[in-house]
Protein backbone atom coordinates (compact mmCIF):
# COMPACT_ATOMS: atom_id res chain seq x y z
CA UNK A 1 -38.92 -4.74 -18.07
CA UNK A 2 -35.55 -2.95 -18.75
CA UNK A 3 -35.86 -1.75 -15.55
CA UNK A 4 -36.49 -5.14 -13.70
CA UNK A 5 -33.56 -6.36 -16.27
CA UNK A 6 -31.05 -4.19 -14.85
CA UNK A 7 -31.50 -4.42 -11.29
CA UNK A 8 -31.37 -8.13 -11.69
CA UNK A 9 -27.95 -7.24 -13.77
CA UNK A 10 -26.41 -5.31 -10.69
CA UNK A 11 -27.48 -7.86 -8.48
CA UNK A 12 -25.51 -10.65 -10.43
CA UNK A 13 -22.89 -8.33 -10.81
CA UNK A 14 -22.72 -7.33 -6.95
CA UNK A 15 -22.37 -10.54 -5.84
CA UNK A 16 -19.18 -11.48 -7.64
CA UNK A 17 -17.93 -8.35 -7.46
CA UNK A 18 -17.46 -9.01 -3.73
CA UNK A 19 -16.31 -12.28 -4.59
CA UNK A 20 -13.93 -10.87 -6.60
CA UNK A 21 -12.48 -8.25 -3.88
CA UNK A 22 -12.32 -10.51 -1.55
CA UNK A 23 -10.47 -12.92 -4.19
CA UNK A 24 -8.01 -10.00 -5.20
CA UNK A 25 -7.00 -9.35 -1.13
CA UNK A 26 -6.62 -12.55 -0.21
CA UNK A 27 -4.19 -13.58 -3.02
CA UNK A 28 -2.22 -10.43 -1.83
CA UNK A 29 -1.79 -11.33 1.42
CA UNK A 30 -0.72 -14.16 0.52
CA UNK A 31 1.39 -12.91 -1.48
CA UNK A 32 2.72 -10.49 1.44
CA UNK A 33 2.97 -12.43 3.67
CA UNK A 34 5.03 -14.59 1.80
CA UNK A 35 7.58 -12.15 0.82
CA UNK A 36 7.76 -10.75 4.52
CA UNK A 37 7.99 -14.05 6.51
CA UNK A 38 11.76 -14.11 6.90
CA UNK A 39 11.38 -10.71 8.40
CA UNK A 40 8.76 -11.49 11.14
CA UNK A 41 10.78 -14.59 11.33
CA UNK A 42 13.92 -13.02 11.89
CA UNK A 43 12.33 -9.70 14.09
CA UNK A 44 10.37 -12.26 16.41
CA UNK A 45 7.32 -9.93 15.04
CA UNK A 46 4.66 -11.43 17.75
CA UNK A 47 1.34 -12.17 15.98
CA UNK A 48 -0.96 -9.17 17.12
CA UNK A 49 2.09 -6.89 15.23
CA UNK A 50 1.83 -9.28 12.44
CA UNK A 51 -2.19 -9.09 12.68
CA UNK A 52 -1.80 -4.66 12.64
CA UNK A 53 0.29 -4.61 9.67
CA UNK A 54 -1.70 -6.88 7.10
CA UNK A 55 -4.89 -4.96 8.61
CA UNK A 56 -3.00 -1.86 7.71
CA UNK A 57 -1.90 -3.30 4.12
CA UNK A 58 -5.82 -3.68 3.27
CA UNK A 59 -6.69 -0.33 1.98
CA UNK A 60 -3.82 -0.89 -0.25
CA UNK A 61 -4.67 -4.32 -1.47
CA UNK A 62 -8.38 -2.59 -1.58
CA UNK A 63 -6.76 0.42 -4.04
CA UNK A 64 -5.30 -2.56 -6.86
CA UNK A 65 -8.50 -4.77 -5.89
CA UNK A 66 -11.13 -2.78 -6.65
CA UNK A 67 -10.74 -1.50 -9.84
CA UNK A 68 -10.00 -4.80 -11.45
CA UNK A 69 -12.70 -6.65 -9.22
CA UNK A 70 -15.36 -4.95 -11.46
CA UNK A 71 -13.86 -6.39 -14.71
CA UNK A 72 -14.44 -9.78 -13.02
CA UNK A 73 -17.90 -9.07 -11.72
CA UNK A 74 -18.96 -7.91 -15.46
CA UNK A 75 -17.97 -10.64 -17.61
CA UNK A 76 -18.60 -13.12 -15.71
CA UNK A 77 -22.07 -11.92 -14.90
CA UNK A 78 -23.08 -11.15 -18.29
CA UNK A 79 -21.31 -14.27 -19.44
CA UNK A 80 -23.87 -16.08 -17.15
CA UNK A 81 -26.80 -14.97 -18.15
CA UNK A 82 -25.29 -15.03 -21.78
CA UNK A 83 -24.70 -19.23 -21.34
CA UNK A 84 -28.86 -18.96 -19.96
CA UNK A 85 -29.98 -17.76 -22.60
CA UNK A 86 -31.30 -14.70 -20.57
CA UNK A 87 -29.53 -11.54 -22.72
CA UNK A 88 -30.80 -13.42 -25.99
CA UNK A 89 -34.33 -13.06 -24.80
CA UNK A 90 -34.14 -9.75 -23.24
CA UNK A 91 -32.46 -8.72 -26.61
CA UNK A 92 -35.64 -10.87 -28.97
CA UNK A 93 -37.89 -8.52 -26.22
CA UNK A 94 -36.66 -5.14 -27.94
CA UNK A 95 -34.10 -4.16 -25.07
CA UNK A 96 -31.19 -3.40 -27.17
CA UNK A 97 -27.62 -3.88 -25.87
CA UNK A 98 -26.57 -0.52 -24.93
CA UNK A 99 -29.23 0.28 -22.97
CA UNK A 100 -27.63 -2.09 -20.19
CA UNK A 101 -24.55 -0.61 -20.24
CA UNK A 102 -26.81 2.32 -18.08
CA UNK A 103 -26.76 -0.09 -15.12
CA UNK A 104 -23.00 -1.13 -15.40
CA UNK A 105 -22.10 2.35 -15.63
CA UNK A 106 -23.94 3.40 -12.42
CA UNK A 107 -22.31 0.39 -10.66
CA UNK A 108 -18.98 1.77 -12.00
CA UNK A 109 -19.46 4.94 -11.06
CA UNK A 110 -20.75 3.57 -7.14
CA UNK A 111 -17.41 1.55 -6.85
CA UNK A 112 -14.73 4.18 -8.68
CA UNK A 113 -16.50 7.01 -5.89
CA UNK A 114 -15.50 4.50 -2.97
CA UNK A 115 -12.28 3.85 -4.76
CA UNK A 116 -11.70 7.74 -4.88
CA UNK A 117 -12.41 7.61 -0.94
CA UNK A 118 -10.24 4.84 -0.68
CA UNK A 119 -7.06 6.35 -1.97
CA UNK A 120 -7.87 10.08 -0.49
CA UNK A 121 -8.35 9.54 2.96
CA UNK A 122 -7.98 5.38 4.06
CA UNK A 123 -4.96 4.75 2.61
CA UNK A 124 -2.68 7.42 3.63
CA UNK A 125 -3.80 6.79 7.14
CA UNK A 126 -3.45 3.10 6.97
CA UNK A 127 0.62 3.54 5.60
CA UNK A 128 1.33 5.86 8.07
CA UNK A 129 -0.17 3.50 10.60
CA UNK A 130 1.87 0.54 9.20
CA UNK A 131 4.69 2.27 8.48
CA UNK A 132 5.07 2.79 12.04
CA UNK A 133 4.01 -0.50 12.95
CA UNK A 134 6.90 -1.60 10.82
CA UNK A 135 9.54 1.11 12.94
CA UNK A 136 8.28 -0.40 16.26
CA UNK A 137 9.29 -4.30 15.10
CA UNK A 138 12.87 -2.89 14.74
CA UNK A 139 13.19 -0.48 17.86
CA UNK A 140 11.19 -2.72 20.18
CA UNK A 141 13.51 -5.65 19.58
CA UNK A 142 17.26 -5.93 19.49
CA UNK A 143 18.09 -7.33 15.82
CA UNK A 144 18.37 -11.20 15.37
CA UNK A 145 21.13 -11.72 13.57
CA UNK A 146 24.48 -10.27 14.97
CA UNK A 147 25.54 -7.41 13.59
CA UNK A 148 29.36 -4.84 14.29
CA UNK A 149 29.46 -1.54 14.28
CA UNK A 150 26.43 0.00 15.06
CA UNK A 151 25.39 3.26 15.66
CA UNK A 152 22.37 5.01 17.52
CA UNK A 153 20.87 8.63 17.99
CA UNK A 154 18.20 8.54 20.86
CA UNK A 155 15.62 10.83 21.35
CA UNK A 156 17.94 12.78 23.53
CA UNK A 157 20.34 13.13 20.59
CA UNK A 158 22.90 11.07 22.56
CA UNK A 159 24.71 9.05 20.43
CA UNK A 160 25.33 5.31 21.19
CA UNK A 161 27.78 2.81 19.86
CA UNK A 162 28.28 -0.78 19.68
CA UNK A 163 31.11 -2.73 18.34
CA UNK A 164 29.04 -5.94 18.70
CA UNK A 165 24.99 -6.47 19.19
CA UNK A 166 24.19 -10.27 19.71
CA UNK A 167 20.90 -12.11 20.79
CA UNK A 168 21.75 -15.09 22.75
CA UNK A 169 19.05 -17.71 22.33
CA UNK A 170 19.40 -19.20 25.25
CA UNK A 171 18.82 -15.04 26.50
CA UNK A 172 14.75 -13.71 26.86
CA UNK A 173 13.78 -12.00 23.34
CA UNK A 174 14.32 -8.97 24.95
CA UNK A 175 17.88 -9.08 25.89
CA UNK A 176 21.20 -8.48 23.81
CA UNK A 177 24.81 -8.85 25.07
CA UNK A 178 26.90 -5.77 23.78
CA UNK A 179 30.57 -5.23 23.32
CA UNK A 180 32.60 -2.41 23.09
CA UNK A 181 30.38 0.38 24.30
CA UNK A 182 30.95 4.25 23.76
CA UNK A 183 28.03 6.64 24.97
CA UNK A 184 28.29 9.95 23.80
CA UNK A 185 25.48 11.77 25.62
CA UNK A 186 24.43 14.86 24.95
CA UNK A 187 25.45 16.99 27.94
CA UNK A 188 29.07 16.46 26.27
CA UNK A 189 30.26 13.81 28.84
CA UNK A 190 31.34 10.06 27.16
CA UNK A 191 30.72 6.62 28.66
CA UNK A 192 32.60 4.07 28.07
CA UNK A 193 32.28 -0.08 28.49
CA UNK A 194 33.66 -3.24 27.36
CA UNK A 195 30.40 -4.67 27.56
CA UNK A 196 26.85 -4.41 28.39
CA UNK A 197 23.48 -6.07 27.87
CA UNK A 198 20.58 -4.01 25.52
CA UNK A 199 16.92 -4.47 27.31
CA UNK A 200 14.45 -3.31 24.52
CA UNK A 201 11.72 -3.90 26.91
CA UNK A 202 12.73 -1.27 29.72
CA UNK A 203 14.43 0.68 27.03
CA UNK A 204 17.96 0.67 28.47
CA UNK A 205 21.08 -0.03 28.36
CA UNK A 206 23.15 -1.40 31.38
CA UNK A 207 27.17 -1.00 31.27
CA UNK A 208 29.37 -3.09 32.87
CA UNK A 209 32.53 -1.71 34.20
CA UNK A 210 32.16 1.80 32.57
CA UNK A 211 34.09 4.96 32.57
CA UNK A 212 32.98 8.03 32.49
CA UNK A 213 34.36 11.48 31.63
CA UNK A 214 32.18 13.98 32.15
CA UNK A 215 31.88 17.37 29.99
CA UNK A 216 34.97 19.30 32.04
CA UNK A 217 37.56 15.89 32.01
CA UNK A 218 36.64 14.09 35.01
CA UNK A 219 36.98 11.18 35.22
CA UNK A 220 34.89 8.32 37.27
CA UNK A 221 34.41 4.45 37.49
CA UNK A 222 31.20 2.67 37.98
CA UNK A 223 30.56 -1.08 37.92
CA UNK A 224 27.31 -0.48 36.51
CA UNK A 225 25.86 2.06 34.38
CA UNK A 226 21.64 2.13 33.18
CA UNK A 227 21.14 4.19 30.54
CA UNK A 228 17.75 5.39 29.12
CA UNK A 229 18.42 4.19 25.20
CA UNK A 230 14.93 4.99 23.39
CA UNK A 231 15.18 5.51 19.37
CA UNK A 232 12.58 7.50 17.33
CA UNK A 233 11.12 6.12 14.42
CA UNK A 234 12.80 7.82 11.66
CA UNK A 235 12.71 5.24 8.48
CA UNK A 236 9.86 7.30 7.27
CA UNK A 237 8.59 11.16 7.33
CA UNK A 238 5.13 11.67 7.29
CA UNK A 239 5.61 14.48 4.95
CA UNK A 240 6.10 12.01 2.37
CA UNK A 241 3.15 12.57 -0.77
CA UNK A 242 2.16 8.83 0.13
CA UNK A 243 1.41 9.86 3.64
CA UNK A 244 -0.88 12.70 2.90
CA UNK A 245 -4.58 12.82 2.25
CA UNK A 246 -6.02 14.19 -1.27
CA UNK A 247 -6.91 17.26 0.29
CA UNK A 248 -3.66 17.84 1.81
CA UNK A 249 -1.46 16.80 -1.28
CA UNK A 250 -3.51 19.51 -3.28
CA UNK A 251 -2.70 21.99 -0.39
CA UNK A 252 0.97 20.85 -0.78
CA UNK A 253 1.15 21.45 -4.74
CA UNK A 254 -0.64 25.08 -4.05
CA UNK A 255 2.14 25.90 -1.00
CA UNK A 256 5.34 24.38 -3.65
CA UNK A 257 3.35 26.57 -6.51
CA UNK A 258 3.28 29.88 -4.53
CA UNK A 259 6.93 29.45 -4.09
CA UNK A 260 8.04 28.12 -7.09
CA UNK A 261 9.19 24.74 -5.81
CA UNK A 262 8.71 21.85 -7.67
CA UNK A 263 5.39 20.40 -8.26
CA UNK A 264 6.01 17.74 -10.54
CA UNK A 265 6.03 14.70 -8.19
CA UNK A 266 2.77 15.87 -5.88
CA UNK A 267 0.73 16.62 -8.89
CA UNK A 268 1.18 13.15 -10.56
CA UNK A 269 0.47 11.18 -7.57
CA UNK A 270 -2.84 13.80 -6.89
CA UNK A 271 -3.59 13.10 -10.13
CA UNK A 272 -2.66 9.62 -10.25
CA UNK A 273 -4.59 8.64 -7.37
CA UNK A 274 -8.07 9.94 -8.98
CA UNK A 275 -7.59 8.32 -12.47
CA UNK A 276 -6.47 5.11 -10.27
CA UNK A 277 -10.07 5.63 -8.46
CA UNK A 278 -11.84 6.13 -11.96
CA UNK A 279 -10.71 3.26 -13.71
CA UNK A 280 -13.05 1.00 -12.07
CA UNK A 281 -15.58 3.14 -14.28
CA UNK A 282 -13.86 2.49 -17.61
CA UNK A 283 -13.55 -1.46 -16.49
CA UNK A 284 -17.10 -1.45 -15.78
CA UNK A 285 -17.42 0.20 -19.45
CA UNK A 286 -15.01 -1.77 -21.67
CA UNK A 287 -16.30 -4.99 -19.80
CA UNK A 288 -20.08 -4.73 -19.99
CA UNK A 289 -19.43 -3.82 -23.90
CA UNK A 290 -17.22 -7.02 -23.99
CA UNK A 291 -20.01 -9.36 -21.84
CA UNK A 292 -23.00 -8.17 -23.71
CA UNK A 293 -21.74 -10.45 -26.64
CA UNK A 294 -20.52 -13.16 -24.61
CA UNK A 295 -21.98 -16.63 -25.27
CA UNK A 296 -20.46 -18.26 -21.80
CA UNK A 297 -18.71 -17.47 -18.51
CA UNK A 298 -15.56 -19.16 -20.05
CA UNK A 299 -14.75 -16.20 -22.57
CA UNK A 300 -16.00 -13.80 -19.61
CA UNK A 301 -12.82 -15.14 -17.60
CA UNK A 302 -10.97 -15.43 -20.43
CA UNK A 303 -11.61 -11.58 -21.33
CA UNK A 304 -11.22 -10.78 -17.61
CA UNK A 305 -7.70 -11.87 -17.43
CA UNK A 306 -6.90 -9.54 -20.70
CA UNK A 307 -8.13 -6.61 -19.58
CA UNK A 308 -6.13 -6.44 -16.36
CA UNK A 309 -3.47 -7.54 -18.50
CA UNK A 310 -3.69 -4.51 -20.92
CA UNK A 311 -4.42 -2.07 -18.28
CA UNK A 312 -1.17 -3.40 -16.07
CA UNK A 313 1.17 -2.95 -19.22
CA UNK A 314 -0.58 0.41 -20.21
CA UNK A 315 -0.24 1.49 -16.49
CA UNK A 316 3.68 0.81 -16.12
CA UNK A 317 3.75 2.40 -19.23
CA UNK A 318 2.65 6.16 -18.39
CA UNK A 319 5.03 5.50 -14.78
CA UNK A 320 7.72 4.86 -16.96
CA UNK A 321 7.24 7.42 -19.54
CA UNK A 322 6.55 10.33 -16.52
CA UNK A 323 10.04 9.03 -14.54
CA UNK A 324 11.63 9.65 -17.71
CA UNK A 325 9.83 12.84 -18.42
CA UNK A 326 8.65 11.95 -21.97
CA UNK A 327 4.72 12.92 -20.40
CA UNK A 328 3.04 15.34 -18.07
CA UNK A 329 2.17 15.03 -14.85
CA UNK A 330 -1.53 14.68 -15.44
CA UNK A 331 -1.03 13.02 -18.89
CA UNK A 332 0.71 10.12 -17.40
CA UNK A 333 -1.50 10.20 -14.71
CA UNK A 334 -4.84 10.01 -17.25
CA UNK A 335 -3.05 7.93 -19.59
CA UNK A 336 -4.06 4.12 -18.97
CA UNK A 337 -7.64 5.10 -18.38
CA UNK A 338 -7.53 7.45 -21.50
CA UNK A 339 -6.56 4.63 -23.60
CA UNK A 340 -9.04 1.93 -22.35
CA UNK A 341 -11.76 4.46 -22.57
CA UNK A 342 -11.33 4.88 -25.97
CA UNK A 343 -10.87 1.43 -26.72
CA UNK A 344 -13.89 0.67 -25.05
CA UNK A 345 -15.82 3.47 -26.99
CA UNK A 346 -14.71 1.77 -30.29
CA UNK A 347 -15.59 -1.19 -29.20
CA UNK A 348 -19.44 0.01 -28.42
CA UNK A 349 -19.55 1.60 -31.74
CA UNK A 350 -18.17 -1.26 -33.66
CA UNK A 351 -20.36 -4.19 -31.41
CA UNK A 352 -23.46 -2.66 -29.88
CA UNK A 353 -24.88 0.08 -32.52
């Protein structure tokens, strides 16, 4: 029977814990896309870019989803069959309460093991992948909005200037009228042009009425110059900890180690990045001890929303206390999960004994 019990527990639980995944990532792209819309707006991001980026963004929304998807799954699961009547008769049948929490647990541990996959290897792929989507929205496309001043280092290293960039919209998405051009490229010779027109499709830019003076001082007109103009994406290095797998941020802390450089920010977010992965373990803990005297799917909700709560504020916490250096690496790291865990354990002493 306690057997039969808890597979018919994981399969309640399963259920909504999809439900609740795909609940948590929706409500962040929303929430995404909302706060980026005036940039694709602005960029004339077409849709398939659009499309990559939020495809990109889901291991992320997958690394805050699936933790506190589980909380969700639990209480409302064991709130269910609490409001049926169905733990009260398993319990008048001689299964006591914390043999369930068996089941729960091995869910837990399932989901906090693709979590820990998650984080090590999908994620840092998937921001390096939408990081440079990001990079090719701003050199694919001239900017919208007019903008003085601007400076440019091509892959070349030449150096190109603009004391005006403007889109006209009556102009193809492509195009941008320039105005007061100076090239310097990187043989040493200068270019020079009161204006000029930027295509980010070929990748060029075409001078009108330019000078140039070449590397030794001479000197030569041209009614028309086309120069290659292609920027490298440079907003972001891929040497950044975000960017790099488990495996490789633990190489990175060994390298900074062996040469006494500083570890502290590569450890915590090693660190980090597994206790983020095991908390869907202690949520599948502190919840089934919570659901297991539930009497409705009302309090299960109810409890649902307090847990993430707790674990948010106790989260922020251990960030703030490591930027300020009050905690260690991997005690800041272990910190939120520490403290739910030991709530939780409390709470199965004081409830379910």
């Amino acid at each position: 029977m306690l057997n039969r019990l808890s597979r018919y527990l994981l399969r309640e639980t399963t259920w909504l814990y999809v439900l609740g995944v795909l609940a948590f990532c929706l409500l962040l792209s929303v929430d995404r896309m909302v706060s980026w819309a005036n940039f694709f707006i602005e960029q004339n991001a077409p849709a398939g870019t659009v499309g990559n980026i939020m495809l990109f963004s889901m291991p992320e929304f997958l690394y805050l989803a699936m933790p506190a998807a589980i909380a969700f799954a639990v209480l409302l699961a064991t709130g269910r069959l609490a409001k049926d009547s169905e733990l009260k008769a398993a319990y008048s049948s001689g299964v006591p309460p914390l043999k369930l929490l068996g089941a729960m647990l091995f869910f837990g541990l399932i989901i906090s093991s693709l979590a820990l996959l998650n984080s090590s290897y999908l994620l840092p792929k998937a921001e390096q992948n939408k990081d440079r989507t990001v990079e090719m929205i701003f050199t694919s496309l001239p900017p919208a909005e007019t903008q003085r001043d601007v400076a440019f280092r091509t892959t070349d290293q030449s150096i190109f200037y603009a004391g005006r960039v403007r889109r006209d919209p009556d102009m193809d998405r492509w195009l941008a009228n320039l105005d007061g051009i100076l090239v310097r490229q990187a043989d040493g010779a200068t270019i020079t042009a009161p204006f000029g027109v930027w295509d980010s499709k070929a990748k060029t830019w075409t001078l009108t009425t330019a000078q140039t003076i070449e590397a030794d001082g001479t000197a030569k007109d041209a009614n028309e110059i086309v120069l290659s103009f292609d920027i490298p994406p440079a907003s972001q290095q891929l040497t950044d900890d975000e960017y790099l797998t488990l495996a490789d941020l633990w190489q990175r802390v060994q390298s900074q180690r062996e040469v006494g450089g500083e570890t502290r920010e590569a450890l915590y977010t090693f660190h980090k990045r597994i206790a983020d992965a095991l908390s869907a373990l202690v949520f599948a803990f502190i919840a089934c001890v919570l659901g297991l005297e539930l009497h409705g799917r009302s309090a299960g909700f109810g409890w649902t929303i307090v847990l993430i709560l707790v674990f948010w504020v106790l989260w922020t916490l251990s960030q703030n206390l490591f930027n300020r250096g009050v905690l260690s690496p991997v005690t800041a790291a272990y910190f939120s999960i520490f403290i739910m865990g030991a709530i939780g354990a409390v709470l199965a002493w004081w409830r379910l004994r």
